[in-house]
Protein backbone atom coordinates (compact mmCIF):
# COMPACT_ATOMS: atom_id res chain seq x y z
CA UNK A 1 60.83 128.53 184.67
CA UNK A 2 64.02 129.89 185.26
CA UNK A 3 65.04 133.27 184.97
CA UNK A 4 68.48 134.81 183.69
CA UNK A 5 68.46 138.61 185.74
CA UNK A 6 70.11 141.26 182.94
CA UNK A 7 71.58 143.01 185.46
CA UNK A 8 73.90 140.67 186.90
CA UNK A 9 73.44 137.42 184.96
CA UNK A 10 72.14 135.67 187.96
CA UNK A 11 69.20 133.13 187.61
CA UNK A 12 66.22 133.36 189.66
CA UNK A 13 62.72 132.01 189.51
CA UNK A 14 60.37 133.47 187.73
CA UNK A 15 58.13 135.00 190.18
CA UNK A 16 61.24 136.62 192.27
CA UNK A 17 61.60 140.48 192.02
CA UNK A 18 65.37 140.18 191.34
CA UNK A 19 64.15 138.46 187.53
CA UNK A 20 61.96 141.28 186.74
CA UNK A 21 63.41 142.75 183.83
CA UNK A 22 65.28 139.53 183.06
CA UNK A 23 65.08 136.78 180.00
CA UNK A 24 63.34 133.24 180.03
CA UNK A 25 66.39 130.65 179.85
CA UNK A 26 65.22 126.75 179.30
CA UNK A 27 68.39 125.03 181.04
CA UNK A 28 70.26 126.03 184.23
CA UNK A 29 74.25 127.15 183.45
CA UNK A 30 76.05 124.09 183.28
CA UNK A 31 77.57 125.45 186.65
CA UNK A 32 74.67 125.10 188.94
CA UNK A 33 74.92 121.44 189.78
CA UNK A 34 72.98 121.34 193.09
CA UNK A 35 70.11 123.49 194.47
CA UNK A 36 72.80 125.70 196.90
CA UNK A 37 74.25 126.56 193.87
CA UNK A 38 71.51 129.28 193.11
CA UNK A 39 72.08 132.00 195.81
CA UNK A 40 68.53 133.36 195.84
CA UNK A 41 66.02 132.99 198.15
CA UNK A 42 63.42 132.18 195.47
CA UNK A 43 64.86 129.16 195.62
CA UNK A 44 64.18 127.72 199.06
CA UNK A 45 61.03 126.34 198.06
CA UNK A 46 62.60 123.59 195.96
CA UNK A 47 64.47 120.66 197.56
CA UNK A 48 66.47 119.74 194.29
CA UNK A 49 67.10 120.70 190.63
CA UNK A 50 65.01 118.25 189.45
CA UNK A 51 61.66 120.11 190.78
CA UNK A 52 62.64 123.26 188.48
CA UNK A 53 63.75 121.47 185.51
């Protein structure tokens, strides 16, 4: 599940350290449209949006 960081609004998943303290959100921002859109590294085990959604 993605994860919306309240320190700096960026989304992460939601076993990264950088979500901790962060909220649940049930859709990626409308601006993420590909998986290189999400600038964590929590990310590089997915090859597309469609395995986290």
């Amino acid at each position: 599940m993605p994860m919306m960081s309240s320190e700096d609004f960026t989304v992460h998943d939601d076993g990264c350290e950088a979500a901790a303290d962060g909220m649940p959100i049930s859709d990626l921002p409308d601006e993420v449209t590909a998986i290189d859109d999400l600038d964590c590294e929590c990310w590089a085990e997915y090859d597309s949006l469609a395995e986290i959604e």
